[in-house]
N, C-alpha and C. Protein backbone atom coordinates (compact mmCIF):
# COMPACT_ATOMS: atom_id res chain seq x y z
N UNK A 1 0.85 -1.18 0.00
CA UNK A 1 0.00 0.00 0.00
C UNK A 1 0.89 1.23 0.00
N UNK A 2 0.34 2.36 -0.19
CA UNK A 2 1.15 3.57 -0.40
C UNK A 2 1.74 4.15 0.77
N UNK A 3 1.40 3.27 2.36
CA UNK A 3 2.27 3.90 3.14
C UNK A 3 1.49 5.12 3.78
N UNK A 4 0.71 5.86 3.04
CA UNK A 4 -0.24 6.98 3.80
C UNK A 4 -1.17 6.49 4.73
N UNK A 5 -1.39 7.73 5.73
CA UNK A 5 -1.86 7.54 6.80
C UNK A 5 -3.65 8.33 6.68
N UNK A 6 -4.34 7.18 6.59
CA UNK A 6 -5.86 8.16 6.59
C UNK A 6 -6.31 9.57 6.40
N UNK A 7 -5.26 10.04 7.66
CA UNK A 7 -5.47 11.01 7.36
C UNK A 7 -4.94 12.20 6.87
N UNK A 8 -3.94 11.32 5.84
CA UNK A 8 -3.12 12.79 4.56
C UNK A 8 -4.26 13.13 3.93
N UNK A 9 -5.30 11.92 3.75
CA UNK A 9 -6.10 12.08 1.94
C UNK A 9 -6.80 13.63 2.16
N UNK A 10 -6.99 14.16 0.88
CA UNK A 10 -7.62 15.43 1.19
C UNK A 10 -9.21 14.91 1.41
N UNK A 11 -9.59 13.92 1.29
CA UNK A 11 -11.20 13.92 1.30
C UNK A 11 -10.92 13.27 2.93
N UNK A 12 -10.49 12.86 3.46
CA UNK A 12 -10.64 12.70 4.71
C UNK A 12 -10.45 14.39 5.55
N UNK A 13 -9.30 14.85 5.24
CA UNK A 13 -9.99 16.06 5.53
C UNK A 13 -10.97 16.76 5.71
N UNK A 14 -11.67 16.48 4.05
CA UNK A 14 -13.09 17.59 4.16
C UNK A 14 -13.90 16.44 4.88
N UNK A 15 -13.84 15.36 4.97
CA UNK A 15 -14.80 14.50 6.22
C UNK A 15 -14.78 14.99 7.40
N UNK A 16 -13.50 15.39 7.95
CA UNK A 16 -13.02 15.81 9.18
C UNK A 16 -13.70 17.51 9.24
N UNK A 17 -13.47 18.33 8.23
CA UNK A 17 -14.22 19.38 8.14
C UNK A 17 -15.67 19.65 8.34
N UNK A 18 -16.46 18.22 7.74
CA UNK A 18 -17.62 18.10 7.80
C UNK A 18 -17.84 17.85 9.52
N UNK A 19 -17.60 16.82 10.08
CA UNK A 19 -17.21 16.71 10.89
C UNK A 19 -17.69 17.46 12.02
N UNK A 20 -16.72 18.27 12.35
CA UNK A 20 -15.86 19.21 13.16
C UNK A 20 -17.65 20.52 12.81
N UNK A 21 -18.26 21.05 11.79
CA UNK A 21 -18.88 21.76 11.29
C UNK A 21 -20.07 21.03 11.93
N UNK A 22 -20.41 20.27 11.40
CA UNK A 22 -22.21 19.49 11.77
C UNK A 22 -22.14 18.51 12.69
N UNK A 23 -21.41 17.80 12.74
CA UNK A 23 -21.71 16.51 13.83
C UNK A 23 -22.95 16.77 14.49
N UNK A 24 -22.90 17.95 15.37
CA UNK A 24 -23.46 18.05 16.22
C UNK A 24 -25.13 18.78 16.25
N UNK A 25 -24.99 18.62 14.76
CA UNK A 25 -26.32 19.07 14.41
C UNK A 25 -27.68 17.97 14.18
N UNK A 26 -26.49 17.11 13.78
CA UNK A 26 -27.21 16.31 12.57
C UNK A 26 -27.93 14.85 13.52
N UNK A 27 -29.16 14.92 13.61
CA UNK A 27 -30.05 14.16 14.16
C UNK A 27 -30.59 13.26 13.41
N UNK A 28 -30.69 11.96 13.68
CA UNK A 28 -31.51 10.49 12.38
C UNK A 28 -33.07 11.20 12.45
N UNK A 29 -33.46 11.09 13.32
CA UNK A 29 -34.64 11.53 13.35
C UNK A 29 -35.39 12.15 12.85
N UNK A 30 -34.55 13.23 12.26
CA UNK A 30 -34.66 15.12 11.64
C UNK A 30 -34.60 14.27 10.19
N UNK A 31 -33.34 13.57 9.88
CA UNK A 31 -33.11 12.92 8.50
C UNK A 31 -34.25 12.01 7.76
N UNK A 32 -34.46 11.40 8.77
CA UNK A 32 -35.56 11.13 8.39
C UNK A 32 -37.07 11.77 7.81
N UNK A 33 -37.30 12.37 8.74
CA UNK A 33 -38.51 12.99 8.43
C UNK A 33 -38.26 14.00 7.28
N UNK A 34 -36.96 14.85 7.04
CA UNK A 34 -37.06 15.31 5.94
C UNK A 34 -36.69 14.33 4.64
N UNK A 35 -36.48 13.78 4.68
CA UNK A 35 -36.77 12.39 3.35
C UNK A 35 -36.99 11.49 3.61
N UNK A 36 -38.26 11.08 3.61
CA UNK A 36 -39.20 10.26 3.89
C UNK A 36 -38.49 8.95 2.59
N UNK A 37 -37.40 9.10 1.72
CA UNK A 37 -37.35 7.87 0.70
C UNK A 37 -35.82 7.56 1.19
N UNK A 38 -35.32 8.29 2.60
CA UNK A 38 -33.88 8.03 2.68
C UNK A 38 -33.53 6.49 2.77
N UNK A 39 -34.61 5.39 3.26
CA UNK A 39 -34.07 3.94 3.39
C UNK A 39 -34.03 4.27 2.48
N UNK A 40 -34.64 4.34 1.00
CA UNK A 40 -34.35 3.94 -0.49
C UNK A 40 -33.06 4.20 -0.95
N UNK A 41 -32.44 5.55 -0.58
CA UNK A 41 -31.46 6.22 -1.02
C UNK A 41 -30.07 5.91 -0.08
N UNK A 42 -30.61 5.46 0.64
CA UNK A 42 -29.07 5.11 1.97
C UNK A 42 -29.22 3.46 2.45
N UNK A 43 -29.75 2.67 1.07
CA UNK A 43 -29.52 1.13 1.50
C UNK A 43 -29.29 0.50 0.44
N UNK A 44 -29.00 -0.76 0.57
CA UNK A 44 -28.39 -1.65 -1.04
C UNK A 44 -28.64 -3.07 -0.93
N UNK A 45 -29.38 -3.79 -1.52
CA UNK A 45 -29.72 -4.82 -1.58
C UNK A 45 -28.81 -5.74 -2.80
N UNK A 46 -28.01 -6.68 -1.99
CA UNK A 46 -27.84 -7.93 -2.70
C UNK A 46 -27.93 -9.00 -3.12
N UNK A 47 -28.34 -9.50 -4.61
CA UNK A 47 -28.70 -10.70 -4.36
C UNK A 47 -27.84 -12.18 -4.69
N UNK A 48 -27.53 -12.95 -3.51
CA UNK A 48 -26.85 -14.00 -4.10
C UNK A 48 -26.42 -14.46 -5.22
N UNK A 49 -25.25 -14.96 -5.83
CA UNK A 49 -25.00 -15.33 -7.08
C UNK A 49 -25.16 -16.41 -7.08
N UNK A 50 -25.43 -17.43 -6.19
CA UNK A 50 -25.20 -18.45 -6.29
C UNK A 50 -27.06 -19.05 -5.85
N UNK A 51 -27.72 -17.88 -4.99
CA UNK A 51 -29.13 -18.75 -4.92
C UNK A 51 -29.32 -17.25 -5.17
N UNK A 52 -30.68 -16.61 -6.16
CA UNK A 52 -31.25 -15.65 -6.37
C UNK A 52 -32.68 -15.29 -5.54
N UNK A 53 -32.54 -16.74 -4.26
CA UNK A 53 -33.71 -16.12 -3.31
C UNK A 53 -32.55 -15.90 -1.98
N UNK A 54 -31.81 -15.74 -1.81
CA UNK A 54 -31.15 -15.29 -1.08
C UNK A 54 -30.05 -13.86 -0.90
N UNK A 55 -30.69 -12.60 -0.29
CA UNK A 55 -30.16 -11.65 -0.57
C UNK A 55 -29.71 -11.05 0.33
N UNK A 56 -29.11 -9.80 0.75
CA UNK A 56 -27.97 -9.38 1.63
C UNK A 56 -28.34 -7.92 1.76
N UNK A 57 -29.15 -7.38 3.08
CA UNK A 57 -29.52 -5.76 2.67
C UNK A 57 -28.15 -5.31 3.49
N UNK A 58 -27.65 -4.14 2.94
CA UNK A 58 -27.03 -3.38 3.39
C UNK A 58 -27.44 -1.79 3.81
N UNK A 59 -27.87 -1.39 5.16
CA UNK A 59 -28.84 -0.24 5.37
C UNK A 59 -27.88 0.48 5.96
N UNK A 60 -27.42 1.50 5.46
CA UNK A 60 -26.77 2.47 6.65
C UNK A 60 -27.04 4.20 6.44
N UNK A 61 -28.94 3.92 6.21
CA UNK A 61 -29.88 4.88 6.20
C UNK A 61 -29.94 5.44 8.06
N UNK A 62 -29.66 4.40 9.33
CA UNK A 62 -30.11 4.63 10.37
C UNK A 62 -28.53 5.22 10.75
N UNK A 63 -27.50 5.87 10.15
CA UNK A 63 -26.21 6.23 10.59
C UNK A 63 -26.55 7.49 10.37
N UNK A 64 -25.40 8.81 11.01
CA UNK A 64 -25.78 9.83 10.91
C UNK A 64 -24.92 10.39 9.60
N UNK A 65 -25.28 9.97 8.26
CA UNK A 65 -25.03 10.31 7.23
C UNK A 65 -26.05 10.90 6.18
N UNK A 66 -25.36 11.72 5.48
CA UNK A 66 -25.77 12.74 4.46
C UNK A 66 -25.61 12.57 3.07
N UNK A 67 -25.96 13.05 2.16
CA UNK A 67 -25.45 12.64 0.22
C UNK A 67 -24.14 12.91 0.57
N UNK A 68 -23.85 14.54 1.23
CA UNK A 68 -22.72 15.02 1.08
C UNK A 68 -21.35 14.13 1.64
N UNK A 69 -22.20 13.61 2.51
CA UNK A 69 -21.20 12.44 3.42
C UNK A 69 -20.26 11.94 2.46
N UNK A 70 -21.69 10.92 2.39
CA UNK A 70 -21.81 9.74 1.58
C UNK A 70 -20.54 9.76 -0.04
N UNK A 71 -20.77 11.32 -0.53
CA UNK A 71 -19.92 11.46 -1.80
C UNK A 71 -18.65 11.80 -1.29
N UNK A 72 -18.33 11.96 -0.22
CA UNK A 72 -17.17 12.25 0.14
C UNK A 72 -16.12 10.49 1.02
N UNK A 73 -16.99 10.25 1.34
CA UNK A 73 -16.40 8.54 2.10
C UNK A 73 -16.33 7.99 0.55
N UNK A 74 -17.15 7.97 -0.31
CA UNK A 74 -16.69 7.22 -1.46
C UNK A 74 -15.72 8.03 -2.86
N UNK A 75 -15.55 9.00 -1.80
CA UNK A 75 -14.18 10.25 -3.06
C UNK A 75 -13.10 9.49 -1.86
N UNK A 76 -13.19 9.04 -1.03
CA UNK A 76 -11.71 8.90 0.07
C UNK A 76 -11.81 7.23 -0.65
N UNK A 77 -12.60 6.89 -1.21
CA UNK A 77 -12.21 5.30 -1.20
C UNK A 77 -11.68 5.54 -2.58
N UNK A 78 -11.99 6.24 -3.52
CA UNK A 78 -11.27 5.95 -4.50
C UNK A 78 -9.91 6.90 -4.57
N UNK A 79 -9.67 7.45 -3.61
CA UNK A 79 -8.26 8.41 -3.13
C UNK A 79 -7.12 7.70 -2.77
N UNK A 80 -7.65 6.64 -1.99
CA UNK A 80 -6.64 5.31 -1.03
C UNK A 80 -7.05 4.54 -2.07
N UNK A 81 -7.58 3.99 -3.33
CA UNK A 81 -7.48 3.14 -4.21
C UNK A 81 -7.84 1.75 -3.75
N UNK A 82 -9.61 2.22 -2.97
CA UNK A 82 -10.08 1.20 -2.44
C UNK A 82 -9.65 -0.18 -3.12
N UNK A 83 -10.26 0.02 -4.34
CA UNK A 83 -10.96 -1.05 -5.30
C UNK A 83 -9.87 -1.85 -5.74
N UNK A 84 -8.67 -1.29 -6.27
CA UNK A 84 -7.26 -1.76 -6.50
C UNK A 84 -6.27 -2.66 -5.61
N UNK A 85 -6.56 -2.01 -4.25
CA UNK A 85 -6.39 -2.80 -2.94
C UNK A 85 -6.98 -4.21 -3.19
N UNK A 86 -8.26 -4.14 -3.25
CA UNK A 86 -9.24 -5.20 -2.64
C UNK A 86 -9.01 -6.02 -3.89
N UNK A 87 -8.94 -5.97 -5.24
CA UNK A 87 -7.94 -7.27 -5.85
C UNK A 87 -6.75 -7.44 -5.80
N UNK A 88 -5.68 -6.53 -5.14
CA UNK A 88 -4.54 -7.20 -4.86
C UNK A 88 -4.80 -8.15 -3.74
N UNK A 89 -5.43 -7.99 -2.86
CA UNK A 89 -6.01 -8.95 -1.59
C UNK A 89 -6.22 -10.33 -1.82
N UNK A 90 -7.36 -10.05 -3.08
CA UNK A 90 -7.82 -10.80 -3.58
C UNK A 90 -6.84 -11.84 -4.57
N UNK A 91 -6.36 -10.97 -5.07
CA UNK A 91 -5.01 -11.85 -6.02
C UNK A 91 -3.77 -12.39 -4.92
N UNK A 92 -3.81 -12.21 -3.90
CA UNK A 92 -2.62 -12.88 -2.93
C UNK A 92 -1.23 -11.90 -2.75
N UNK A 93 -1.79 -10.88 -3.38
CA UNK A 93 -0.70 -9.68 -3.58
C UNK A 93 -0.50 -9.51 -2.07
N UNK A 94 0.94 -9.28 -1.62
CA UNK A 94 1.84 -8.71 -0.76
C UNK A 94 1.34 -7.26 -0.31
N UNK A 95 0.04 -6.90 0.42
CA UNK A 95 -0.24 -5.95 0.81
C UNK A 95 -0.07 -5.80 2.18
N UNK A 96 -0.07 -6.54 3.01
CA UNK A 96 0.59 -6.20 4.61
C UNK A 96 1.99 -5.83 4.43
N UNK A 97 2.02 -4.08 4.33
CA UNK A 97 4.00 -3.88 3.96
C UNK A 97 4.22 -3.98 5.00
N UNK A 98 3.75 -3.69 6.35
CA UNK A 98 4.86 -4.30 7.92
C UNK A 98 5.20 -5.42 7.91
N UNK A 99 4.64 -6.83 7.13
CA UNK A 99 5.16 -8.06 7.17
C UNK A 99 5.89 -8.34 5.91
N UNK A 100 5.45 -7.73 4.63
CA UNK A 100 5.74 -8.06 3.77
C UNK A 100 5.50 -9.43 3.32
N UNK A 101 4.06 -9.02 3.44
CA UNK A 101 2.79 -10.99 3.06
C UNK A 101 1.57 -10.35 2.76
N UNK A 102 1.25 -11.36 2.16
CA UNK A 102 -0.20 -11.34 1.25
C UNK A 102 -1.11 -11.74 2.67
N UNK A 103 -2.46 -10.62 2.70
CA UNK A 103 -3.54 -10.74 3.76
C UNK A 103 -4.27 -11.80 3.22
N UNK A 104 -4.10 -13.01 3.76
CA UNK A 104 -5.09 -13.96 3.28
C UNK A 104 -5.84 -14.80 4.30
N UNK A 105 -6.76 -13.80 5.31
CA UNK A 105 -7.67 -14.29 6.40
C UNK A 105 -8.99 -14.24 5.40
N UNK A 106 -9.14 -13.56 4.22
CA UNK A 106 -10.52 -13.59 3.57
C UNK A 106 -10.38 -15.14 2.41
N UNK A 107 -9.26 -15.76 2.27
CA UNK A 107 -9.10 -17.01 2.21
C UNK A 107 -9.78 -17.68 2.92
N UNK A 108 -9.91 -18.05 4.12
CA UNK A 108 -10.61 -18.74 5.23
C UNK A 108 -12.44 -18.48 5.14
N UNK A 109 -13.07 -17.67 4.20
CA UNK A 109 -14.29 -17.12 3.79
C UNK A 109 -14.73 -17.69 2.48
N UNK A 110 -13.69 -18.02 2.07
CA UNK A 110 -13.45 -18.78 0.18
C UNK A 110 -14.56 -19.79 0.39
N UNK A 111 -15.48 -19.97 -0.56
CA UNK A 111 -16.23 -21.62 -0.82
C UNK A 111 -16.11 -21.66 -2.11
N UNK A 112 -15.18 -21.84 -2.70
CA UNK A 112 -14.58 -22.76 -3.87
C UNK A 112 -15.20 -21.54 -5.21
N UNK A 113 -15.84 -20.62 -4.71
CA UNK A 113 -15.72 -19.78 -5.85
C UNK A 113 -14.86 -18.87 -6.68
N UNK A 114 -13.51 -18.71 -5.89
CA UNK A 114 -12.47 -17.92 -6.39
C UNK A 114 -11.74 -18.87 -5.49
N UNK A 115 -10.11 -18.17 -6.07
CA UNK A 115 -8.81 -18.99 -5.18
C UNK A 115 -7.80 -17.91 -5.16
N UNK A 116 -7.61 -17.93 -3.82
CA UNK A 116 -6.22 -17.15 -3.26
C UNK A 116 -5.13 -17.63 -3.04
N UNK A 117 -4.40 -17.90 -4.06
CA UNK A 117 -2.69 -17.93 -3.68
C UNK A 117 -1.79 -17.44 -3.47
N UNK A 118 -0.66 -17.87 -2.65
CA UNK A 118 0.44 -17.12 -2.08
C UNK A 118 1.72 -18.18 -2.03
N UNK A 119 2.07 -17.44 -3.39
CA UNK A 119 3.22 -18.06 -3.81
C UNK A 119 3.08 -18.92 -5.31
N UNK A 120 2.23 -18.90 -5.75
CA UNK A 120 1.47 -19.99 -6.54
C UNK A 120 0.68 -20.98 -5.87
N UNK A 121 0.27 -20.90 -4.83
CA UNK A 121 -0.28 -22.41 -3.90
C UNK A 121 -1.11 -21.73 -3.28
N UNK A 122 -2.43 -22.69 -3.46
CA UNK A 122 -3.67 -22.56 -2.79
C UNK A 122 -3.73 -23.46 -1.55
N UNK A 123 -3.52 -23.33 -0.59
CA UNK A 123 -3.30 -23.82 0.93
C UNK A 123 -4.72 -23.99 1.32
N UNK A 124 -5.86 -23.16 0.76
CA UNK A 124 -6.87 -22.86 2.26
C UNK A 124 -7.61 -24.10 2.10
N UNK A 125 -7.87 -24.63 0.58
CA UNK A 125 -9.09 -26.03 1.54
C UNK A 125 -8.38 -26.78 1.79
N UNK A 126 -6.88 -27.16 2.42
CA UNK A 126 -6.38 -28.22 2.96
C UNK A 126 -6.65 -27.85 4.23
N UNK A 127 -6.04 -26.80 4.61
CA UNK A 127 -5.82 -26.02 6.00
C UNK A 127 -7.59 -25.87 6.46
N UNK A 128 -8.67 -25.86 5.79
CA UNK A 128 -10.16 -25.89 6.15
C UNK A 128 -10.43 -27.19 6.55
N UNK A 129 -10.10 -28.15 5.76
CA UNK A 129 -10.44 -29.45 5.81
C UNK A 129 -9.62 -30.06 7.21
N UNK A 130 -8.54 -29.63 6.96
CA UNK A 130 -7.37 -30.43 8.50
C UNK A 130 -8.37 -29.27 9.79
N UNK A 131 -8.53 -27.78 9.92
CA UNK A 131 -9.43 -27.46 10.79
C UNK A 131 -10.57 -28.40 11.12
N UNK A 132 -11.75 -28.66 10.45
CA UNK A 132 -12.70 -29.19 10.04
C UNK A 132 -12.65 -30.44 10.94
N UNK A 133 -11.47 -31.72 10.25
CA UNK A 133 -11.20 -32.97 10.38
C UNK A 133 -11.27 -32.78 12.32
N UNK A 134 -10.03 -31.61 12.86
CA UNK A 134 -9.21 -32.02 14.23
C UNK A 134 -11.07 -31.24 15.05
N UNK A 135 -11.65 -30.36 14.78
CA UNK A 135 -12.86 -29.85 15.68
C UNK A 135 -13.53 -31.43 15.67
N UNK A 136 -14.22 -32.23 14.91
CA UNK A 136 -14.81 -33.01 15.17
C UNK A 136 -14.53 -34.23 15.82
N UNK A 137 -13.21 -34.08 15.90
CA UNK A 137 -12.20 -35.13 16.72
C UNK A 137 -12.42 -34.85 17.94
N UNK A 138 -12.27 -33.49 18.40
CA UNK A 138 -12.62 -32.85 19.64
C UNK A 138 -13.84 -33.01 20.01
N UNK A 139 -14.59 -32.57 19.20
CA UNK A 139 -16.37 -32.60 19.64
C UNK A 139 -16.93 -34.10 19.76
N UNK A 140 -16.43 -35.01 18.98
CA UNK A 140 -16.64 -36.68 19.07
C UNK A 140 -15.87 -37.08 20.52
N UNK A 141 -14.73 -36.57 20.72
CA UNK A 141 -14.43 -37.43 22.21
C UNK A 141 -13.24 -38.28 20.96
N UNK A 142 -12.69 -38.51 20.06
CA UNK A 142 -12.11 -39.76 19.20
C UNK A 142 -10.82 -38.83 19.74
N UNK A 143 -10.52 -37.58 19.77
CA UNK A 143 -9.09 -37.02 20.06
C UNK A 143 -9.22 -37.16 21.81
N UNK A 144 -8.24 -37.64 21.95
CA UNK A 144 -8.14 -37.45 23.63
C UNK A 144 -6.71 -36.72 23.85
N UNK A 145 -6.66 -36.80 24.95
CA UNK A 145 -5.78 -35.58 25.55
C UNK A 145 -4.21 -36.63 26.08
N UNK A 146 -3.48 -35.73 26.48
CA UNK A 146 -2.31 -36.39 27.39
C UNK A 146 -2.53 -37.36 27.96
N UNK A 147 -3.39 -37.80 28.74
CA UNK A 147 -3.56 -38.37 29.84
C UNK A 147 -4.55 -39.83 29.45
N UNK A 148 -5.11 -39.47 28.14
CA UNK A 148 -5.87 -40.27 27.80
C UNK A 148 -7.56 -40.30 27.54
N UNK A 149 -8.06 -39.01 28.42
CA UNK A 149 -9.03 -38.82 28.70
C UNK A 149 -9.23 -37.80 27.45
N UNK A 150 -11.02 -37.77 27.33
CA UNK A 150 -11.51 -36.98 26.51
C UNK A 150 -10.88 -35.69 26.68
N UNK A 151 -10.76 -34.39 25.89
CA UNK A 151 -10.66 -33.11 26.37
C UNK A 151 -12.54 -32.70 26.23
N UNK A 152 -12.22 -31.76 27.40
CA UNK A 152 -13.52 -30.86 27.61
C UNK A 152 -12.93 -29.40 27.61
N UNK A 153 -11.77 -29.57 27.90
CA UNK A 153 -11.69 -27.59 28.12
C UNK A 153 -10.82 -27.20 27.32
N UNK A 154 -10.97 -26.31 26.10
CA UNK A 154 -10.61 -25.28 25.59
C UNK A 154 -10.13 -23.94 25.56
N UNK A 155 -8.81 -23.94 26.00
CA UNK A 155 -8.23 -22.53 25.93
C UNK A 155 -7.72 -21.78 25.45
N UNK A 156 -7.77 -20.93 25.02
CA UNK A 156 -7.43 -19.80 23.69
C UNK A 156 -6.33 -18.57 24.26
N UNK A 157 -5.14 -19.03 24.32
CA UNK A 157 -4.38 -17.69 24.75
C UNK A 157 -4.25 -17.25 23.83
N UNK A 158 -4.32 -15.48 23.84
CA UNK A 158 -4.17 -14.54 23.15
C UNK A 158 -4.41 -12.94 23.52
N UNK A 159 -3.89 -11.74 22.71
CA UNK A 159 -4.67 -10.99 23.43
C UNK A 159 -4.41 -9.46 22.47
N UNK A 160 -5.26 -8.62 22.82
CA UNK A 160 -5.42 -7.88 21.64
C UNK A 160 -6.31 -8.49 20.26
N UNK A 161 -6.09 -7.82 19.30
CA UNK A 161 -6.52 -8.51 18.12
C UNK A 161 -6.44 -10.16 18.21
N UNK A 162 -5.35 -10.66 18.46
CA UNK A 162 -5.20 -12.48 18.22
C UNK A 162 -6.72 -12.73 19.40
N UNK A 163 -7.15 -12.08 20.20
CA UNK A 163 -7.67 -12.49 20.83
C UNK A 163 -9.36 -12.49 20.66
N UNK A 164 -9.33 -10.84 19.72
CA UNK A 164 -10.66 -10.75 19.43
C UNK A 164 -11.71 -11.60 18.49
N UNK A 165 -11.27 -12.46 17.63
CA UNK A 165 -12.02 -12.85 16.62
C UNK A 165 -12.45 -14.51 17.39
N UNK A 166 -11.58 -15.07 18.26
CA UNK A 166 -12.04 -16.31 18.50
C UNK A 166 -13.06 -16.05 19.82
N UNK A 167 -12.96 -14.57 20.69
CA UNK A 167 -14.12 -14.14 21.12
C UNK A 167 -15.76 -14.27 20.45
N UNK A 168 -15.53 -13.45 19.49
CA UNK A 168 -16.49 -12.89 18.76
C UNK A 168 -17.37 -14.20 18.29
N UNK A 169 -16.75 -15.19 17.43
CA UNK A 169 -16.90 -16.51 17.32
C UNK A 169 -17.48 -17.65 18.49
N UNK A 170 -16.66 -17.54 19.91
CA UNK A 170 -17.23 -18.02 20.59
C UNK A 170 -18.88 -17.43 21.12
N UNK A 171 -18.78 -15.96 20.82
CA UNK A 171 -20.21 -15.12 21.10
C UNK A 171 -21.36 -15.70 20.52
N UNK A 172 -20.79 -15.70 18.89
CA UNK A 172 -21.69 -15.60 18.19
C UNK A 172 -22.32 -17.24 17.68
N UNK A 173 -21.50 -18.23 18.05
CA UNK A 173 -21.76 -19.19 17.54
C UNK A 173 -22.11 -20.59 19.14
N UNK A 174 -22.38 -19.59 20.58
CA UNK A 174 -22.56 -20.25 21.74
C UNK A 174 -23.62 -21.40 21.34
N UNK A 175 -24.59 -20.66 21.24
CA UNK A 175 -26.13 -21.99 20.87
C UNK A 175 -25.81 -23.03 20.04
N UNK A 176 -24.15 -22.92 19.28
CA UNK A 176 -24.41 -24.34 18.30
C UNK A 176 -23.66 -25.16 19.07
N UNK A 177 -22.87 -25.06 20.27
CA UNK A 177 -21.87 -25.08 21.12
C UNK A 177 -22.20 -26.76 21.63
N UNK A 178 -21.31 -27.42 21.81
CA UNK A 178 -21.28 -29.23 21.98
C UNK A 178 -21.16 -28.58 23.53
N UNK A 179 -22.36 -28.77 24.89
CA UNK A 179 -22.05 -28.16 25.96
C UNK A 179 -21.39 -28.93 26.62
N UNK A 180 -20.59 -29.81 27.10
CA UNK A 180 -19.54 -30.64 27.77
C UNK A 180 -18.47 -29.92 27.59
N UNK A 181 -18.14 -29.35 25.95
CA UNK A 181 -17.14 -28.39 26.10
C UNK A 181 -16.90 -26.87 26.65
N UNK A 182 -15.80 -26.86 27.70
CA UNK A 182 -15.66 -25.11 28.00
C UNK A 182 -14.70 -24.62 27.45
């Protein structure tokens, strides 16, 4: 990536201008009632490519955003070269420059409709499948532990970021949860 920091771009600026000027004006409530068609105009509906009764709304009519906003967050995305980014990502391109490696956690999201390699080699449905294989080993009781005995307890050191996503996961996915395991 180019190394700039958010906030060189000049349209983050005039965001920050905007900002700094209205924030404190600007009420959903008020937005609303003066355009009564703003869901229409501040939401986006997608529909699956793969099932066409399955679709994806995207609403961020209930945020405290404006047209003017709105043309300015999407003048900063094409400033930082949103779109250009997001297929080098996509192509396995070397965009983490502090590591100097290709971001490939949206690999782990892949279902066989595109492929991300790094290096020439597509790693992720092995590395899905060996995930996949060792959880049900765990959740069956067939993997046992040191000692011989089933494992029941699961511990996740980490902290900061390494720590947040297997949170979020454990949050969000409790009710499908095998309860013997903690």
């Amino acid at each position: 990536m180019s190394g700039r920091l958010a906030s060189e771009y000049n349209a983050w600026k005039k965001l920050q201008q905007t900002y700094d000027a209205e924030h404190s004006r600007i009420i959903l409530k008020d937005l609303f009632a003066q355009d009564p068609s703003r869901f229409a105009k501040f939401s986006k509906e997608y529909v699956d490519t793969t099932d066409k009764n399955t679709t994806f709304l995207l609403d961020y009519s209930k945020n405290l955003i404006t047209q003017p906003i709105l043309d300015t967050l999407l003048s900063l995305a094409r400033e930082a070269e949103l779109e250009t980014y997001r297929d080098k990502m996509f192509a396995g391109e070397h965009i983490n420059t502090s590591e100097d490696r290709a971001v490939l956690h949206v690999a782990l999201r892949n279902f066989d409709d595109f492929k991300i390699q790094e290096g020439g080699v597509d790693e992720v449905g092995g590395v899905l499948a060996h995930i996949k294989e060792f959880s049900e080993a765990i959740r069956s009781g067939s993997w046992k532990g040191y000692t011989g005995k089933t494992i029941n307890t699961i511990v996740n050191i980490g902290i900061g970021g390494s720590d947040l996503g297997p949170v979020m996961v454990t949050e969000a996915l409790k009710h499908y949860a095998k309860r013997d395991l903690t």
